[in-house]
N, C-alpha and C. Protein backbone atom coordinates (compact mmCIF):
# COMPACT_ATOMS: atom_id res chain seq x y z
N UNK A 1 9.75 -1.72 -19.08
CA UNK A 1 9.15 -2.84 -18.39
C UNK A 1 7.78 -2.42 -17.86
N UNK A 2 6.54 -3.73 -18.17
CA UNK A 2 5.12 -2.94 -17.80
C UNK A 2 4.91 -3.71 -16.86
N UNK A 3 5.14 -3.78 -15.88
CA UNK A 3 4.40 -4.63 -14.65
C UNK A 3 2.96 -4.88 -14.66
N UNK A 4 2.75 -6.11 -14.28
CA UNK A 4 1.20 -6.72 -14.57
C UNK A 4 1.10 -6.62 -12.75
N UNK A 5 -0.34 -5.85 -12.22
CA UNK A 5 -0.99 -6.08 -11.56
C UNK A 5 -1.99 -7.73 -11.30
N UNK A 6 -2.00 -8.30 -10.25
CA UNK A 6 -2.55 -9.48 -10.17
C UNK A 6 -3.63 -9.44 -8.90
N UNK A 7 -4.88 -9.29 -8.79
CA UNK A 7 -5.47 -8.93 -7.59
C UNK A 7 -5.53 -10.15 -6.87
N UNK A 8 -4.79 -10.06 -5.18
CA UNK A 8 -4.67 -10.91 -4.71
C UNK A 8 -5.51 -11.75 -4.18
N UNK A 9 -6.19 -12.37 -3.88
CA UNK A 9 -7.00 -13.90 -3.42
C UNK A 9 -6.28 -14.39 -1.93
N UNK A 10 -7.30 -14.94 -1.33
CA UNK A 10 -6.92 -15.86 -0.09
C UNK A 10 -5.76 -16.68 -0.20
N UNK A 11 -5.72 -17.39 -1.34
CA UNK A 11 -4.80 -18.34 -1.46
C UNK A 11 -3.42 -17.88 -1.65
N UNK A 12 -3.11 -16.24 -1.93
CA UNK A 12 -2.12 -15.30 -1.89
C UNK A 12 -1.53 -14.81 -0.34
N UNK A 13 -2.18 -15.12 1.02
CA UNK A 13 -1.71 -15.07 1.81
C UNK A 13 -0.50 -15.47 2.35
N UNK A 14 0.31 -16.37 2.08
CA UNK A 14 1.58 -16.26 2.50
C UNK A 14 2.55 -15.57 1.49
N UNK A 15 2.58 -15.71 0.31
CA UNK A 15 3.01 -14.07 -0.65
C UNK A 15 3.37 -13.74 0.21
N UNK A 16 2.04 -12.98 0.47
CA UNK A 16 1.75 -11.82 1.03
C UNK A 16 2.01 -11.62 1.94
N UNK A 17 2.31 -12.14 3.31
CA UNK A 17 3.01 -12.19 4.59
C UNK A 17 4.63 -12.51 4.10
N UNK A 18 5.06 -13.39 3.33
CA UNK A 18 6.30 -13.10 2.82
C UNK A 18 6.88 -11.49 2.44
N UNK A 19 5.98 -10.89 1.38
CA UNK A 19 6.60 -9.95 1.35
C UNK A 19 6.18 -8.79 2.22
N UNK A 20 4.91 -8.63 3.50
CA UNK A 20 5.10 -8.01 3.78
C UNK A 20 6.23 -8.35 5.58
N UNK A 21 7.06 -9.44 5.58
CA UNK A 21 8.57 -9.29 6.25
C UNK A 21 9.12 -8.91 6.16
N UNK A 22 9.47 -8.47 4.68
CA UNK A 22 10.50 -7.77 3.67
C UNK A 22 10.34 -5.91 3.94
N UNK A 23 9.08 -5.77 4.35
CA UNK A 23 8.73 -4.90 4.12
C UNK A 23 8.97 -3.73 5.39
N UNK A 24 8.69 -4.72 6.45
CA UNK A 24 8.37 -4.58 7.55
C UNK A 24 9.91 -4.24 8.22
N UNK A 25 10.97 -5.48 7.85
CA UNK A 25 12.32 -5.54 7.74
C UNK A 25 12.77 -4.16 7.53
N UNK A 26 12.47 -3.76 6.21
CA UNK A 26 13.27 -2.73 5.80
C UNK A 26 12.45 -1.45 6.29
N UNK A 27 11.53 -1.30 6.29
CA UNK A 27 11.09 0.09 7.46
C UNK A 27 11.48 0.02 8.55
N UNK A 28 11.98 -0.75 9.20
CA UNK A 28 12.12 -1.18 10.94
C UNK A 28 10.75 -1.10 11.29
N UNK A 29 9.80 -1.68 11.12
CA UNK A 29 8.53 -1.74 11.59
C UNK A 29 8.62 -3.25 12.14
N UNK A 30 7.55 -3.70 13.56
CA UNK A 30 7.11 -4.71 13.47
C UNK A 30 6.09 -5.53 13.17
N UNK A 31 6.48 -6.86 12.46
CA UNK A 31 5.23 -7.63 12.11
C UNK A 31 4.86 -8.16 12.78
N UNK A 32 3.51 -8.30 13.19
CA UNK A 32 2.56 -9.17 14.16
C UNK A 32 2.06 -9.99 12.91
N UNK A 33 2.41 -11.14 12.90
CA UNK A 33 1.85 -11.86 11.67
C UNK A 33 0.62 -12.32 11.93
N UNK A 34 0.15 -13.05 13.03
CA UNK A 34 -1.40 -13.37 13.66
C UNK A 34 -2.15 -12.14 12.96
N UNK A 35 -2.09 -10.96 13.42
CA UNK A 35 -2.74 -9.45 13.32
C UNK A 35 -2.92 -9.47 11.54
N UNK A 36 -1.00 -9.40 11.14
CA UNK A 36 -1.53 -8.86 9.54
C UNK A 36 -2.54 -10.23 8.84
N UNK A 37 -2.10 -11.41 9.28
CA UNK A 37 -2.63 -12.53 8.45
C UNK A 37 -4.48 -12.44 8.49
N UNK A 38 -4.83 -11.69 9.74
CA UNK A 38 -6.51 -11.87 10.01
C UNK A 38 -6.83 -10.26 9.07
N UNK A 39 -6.07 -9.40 9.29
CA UNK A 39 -6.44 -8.35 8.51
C UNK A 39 -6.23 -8.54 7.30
N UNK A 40 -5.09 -9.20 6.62
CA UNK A 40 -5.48 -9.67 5.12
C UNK A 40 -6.75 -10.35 4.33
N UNK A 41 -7.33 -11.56 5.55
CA UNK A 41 -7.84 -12.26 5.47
C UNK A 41 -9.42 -11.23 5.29
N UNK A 42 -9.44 -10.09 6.08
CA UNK A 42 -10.74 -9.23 6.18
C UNK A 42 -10.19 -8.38 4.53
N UNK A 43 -9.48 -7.70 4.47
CA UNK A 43 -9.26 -6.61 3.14
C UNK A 43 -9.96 -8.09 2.00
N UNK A 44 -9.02 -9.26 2.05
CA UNK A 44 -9.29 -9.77 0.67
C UNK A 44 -10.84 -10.43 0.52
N UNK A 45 -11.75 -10.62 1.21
CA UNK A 45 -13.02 -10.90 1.39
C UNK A 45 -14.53 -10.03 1.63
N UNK A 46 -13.27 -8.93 1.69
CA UNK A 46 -14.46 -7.74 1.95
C UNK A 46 -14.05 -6.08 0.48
N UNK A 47 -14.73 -6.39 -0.23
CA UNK A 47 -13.93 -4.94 -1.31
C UNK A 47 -14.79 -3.88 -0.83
N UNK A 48 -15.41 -3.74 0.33
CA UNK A 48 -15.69 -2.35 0.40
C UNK A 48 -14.24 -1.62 1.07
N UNK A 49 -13.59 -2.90 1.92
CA UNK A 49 -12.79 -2.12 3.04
C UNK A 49 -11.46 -1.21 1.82
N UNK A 50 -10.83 -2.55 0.43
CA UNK A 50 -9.99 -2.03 -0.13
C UNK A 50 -9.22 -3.34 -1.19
N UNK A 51 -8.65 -3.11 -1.77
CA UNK A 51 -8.10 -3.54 -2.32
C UNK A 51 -6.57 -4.53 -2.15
N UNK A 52 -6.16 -5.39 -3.14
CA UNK A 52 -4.46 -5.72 -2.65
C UNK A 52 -4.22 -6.60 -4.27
N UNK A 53 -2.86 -6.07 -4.38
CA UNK A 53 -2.28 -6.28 -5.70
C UNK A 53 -1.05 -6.92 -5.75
N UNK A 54 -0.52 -8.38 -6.30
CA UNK A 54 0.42 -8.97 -6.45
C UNK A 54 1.01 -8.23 -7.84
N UNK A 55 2.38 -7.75 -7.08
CA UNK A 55 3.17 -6.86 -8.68
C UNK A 55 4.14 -8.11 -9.10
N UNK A 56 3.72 -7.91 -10.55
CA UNK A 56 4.60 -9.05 -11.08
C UNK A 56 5.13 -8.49 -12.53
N UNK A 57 6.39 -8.89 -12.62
CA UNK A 57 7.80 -8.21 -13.92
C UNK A 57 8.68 -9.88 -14.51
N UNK A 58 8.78 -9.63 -15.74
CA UNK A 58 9.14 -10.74 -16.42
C UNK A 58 8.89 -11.75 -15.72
N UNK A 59 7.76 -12.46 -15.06
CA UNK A 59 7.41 -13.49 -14.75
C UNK A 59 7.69 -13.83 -13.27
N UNK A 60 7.99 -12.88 -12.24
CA UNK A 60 8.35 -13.10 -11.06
C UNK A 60 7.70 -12.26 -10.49
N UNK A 61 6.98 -12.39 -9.01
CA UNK A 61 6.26 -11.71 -8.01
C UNK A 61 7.42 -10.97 -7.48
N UNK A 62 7.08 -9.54 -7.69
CA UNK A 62 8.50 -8.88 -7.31
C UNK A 62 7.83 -7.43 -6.11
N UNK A 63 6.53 -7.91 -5.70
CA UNK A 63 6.27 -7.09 -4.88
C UNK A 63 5.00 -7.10 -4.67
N UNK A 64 3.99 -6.00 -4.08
CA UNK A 64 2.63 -5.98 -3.55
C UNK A 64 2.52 -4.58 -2.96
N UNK A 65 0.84 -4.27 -3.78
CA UNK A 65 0.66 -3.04 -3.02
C UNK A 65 -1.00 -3.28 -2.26
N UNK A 66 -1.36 -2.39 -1.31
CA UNK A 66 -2.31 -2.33 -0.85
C UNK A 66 -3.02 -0.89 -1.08
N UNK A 67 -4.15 -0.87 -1.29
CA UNK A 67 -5.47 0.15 -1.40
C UNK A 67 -6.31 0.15 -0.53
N UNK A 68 -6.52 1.01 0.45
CA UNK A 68 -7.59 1.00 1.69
C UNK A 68 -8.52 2.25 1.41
N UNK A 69 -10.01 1.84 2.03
CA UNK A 69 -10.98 3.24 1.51
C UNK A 69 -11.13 3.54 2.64
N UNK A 70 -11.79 4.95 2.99
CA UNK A 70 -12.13 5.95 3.39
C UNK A 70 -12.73 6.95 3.05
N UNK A 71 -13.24 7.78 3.46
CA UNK A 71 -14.17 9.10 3.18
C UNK A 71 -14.29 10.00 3.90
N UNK A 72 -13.95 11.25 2.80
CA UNK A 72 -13.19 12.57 4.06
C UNK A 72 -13.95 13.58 3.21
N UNK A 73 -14.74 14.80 4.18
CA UNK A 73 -15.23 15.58 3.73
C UNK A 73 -13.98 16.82 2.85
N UNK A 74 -13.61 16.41 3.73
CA UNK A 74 -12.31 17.65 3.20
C UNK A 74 -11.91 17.07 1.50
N UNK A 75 -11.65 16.31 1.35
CA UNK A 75 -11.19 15.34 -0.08
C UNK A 75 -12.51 14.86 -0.66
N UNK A 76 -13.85 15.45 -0.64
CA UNK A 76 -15.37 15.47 -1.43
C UNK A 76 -15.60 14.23 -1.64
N UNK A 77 -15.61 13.53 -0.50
CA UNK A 77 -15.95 12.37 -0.54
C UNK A 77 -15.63 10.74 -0.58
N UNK A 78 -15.11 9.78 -0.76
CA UNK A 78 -14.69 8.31 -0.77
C UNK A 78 -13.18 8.96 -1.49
N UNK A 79 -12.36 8.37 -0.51
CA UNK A 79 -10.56 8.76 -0.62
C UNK A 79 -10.06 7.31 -0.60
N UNK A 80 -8.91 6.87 -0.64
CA UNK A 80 -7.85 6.02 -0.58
C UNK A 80 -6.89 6.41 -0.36
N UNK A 81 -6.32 5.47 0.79
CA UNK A 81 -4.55 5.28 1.10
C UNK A 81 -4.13 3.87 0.55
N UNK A 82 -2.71 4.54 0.14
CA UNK A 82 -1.89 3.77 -0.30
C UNK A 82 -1.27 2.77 0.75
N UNK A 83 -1.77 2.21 1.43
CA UNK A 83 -1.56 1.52 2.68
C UNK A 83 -0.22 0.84 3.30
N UNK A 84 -0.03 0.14 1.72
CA UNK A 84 1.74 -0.33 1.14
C UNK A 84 1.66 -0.59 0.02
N UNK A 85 3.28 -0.17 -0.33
CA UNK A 85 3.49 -0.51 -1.38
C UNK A 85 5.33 -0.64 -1.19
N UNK A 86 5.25 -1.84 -1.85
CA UNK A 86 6.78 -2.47 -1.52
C UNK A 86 7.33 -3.47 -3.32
N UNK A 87 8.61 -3.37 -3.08
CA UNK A 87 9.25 -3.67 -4.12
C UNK A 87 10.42 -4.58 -3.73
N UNK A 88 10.77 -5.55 -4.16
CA UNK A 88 11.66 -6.16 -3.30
C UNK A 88 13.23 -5.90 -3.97
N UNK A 89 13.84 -5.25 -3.40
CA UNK A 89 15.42 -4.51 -3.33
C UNK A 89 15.87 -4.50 -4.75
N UNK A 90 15.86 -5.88 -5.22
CA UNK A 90 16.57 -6.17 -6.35
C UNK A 90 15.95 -5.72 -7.82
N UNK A 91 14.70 -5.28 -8.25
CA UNK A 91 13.67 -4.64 -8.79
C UNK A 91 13.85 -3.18 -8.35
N UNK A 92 13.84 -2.64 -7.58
CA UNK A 92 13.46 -1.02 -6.85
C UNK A 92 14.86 -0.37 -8.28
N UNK A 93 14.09 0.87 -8.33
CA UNK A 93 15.19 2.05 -9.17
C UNK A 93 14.72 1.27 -10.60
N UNK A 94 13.91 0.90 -11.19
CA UNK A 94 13.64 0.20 -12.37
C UNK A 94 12.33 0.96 -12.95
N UNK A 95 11.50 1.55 -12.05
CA UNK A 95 9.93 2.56 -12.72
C UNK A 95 8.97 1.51 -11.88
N UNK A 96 9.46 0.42 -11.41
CA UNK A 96 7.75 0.07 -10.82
C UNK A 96 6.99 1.02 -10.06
N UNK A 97 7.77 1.07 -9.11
CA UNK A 97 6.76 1.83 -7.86
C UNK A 97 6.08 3.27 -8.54
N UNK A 98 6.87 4.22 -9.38
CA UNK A 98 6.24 5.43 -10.22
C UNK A 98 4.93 4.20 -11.46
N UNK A 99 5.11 3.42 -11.82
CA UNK A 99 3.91 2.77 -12.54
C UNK A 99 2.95 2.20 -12.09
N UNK A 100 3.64 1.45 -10.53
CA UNK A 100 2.75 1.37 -9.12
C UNK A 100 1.19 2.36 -8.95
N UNK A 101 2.18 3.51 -9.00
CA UNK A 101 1.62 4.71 -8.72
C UNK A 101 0.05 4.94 -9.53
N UNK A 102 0.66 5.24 -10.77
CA UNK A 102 -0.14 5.33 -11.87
C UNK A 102 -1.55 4.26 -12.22
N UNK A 103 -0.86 3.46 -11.51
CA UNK A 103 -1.93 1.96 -11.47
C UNK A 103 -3.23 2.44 -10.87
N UNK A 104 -2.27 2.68 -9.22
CA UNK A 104 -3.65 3.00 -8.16
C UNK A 104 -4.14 3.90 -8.77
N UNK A 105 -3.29 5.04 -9.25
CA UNK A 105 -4.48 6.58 -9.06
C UNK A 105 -5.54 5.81 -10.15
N UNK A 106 -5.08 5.07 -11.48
CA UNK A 106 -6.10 4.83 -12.31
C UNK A 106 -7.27 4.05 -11.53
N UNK A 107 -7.37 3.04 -10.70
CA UNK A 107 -7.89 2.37 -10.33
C UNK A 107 -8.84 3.04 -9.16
N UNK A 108 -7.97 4.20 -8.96
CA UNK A 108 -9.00 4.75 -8.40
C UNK A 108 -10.15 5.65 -8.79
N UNK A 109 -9.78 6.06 -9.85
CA UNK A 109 -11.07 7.02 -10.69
C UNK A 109 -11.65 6.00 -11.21
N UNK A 110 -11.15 4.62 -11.75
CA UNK A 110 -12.40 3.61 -11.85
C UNK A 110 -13.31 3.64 -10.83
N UNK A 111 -13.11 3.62 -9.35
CA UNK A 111 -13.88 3.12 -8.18
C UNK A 111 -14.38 4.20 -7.96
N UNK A 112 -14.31 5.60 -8.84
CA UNK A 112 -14.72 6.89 -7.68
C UNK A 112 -14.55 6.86 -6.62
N UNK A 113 -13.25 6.97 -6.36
CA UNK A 113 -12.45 8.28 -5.36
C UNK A 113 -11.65 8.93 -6.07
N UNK A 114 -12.00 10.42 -5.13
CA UNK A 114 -11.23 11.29 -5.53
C UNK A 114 -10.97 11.43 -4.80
N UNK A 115 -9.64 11.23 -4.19
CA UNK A 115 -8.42 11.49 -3.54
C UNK A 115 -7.74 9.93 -3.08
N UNK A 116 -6.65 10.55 -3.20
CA UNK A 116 -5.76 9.43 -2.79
C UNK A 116 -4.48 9.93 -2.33
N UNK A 117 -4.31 9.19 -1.05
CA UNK A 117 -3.34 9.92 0.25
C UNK A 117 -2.20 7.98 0.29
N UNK A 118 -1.24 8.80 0.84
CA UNK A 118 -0.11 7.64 1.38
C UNK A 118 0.83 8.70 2.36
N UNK A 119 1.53 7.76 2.94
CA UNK A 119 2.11 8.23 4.13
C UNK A 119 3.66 7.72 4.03
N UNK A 120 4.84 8.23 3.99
CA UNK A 120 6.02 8.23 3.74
C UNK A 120 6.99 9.09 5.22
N UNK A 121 8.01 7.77 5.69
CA UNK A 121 9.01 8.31 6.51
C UNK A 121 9.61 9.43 6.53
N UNK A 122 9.99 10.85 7.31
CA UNK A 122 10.44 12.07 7.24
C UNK A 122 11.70 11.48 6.26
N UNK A 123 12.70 10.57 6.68
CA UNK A 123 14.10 10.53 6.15
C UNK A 123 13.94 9.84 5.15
N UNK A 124 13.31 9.34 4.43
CA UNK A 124 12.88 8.34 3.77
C UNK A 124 12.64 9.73 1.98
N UNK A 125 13.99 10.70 1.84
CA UNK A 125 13.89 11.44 0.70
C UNK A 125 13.27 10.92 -1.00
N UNK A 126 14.78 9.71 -0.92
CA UNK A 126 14.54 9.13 -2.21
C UNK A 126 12.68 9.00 -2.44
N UNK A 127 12.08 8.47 -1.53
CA UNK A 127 10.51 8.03 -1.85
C UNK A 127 9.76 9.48 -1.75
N UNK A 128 10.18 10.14 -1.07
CA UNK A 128 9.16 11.91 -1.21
C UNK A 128 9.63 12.02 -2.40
N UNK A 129 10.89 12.38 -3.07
CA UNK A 129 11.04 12.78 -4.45
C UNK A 129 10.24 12.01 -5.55
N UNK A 130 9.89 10.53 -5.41
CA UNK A 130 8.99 9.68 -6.63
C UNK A 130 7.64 10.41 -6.28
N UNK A 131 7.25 10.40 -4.61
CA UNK A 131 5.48 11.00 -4.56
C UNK A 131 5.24 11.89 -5.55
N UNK A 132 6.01 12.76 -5.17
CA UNK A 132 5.92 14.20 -5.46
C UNK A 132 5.91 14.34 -7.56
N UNK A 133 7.15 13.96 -7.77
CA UNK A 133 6.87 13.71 -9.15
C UNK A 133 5.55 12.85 -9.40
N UNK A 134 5.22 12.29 -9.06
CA UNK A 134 3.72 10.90 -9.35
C UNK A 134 2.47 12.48 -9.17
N UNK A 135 3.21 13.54 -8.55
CA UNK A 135 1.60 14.41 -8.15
C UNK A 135 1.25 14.75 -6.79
N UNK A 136 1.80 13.83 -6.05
CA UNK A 136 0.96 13.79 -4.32
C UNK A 136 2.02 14.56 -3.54
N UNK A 137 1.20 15.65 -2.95
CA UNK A 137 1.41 16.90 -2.19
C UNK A 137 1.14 17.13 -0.84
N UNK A 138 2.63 17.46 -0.42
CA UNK A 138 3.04 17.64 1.51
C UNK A 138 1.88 18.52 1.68
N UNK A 139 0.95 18.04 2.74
CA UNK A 139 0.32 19.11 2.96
C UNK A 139 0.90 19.75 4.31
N UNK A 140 2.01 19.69 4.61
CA UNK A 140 2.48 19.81 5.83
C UNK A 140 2.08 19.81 7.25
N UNK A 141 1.24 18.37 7.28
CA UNK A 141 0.81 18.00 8.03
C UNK A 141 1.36 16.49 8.96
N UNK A 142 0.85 16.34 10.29
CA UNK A 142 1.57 15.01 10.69
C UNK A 142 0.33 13.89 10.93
N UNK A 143 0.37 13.36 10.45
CA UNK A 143 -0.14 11.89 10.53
C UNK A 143 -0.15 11.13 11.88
N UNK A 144 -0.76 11.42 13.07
CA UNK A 144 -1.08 10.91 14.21
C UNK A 144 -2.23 9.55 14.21
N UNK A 145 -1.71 8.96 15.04
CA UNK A 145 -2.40 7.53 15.60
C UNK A 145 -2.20 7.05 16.76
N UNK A 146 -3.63 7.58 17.33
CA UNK A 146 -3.89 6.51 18.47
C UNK A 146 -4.14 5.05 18.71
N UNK A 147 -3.67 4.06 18.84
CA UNK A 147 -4.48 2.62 18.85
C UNK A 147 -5.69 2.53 19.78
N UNK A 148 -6.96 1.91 19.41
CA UNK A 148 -7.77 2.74 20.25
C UNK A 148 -8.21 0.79 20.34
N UNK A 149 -8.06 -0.17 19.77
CA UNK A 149 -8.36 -1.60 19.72
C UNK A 149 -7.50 -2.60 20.82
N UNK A 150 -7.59 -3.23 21.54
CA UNK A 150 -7.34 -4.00 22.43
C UNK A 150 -6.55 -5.34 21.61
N UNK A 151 -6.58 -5.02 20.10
CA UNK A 151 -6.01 -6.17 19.10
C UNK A 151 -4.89 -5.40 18.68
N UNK A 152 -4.42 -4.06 19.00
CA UNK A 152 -3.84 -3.17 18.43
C UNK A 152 -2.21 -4.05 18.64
N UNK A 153 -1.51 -3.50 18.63
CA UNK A 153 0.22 -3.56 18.41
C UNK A 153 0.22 -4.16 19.58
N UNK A 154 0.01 -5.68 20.05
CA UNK A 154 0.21 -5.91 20.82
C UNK A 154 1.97 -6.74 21.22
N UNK A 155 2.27 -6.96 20.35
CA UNK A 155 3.86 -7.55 20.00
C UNK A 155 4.45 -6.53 20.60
């Protein structure tokens, strides 16, 4: 199965708040939908900030990933995170998310960056074992965040 990438558009916003409930759901994360809906609204109108991709398999939207830029001296220059990337339950264990994978990194040597980072739950094994096969390496480091915005996690 080859999953077709679909780059998402304004008019993809509730998708896209659809699946990222699903998403949000199953990490135990919370959604501030006001928050994600204005930050969608900035990623899909602005391509310096990044990218966003409707994943679609035999004819059904069966998920969505996001591409965000950055630039890190350490990684020689313009990097990307994998910001999200979600599959909805009934699809997952099928090769998307490893073809997922393959998508971005391609898409990213189109855009010149070299490097590309994502961030994965300690307990969360099954998904370190796909990174890791896909290439992307623990640097055994922790991923800290301050909210430093007054728009931050306010829910």
């Amino acid at each position: 199965m080859n999953p077709d990438y679909i780059p998402a558009e304004i008019r993809h916003i509730e998708t896209l708040l659809a699946f990222m409930q699903d998403f949000y759901e199953h990490e135990r994360l919370k959604l501030n939908e006001e928050a994600a809906r204005c930050a969608l609204q900035q990623l899909l109108t602005d391509d310096s900030k990044g990218r966003v991709w409707l994943i679609e398999a035999d004819g059904e939207m069966v998920g969505y990933t996001v591409l965000t830029f950055g630039f890190s001296l350490e990684f020689h220059g313009r990097d990307a995170f994998v910001d999200e990337l979600f599959i909805v339950s009934e699809w997952r264990g099928r090769g998307i998310g490893r073809q997922t994978l393959g998508f971005l990194a391609a898409a990213c040597r189109t855009l010149g960056i070299a490097a590309l980072h994502l961030e994965v739950e300690r307990a969360n094994t099954v998904a370190q074992e796909l990174y890791r096969s896909a290439g992307f390496v623990d640097h055994d480091r922790y991923l800290m965040t301050r909210w430093v915005s007054d728009k931050s996690n306010e829910e």
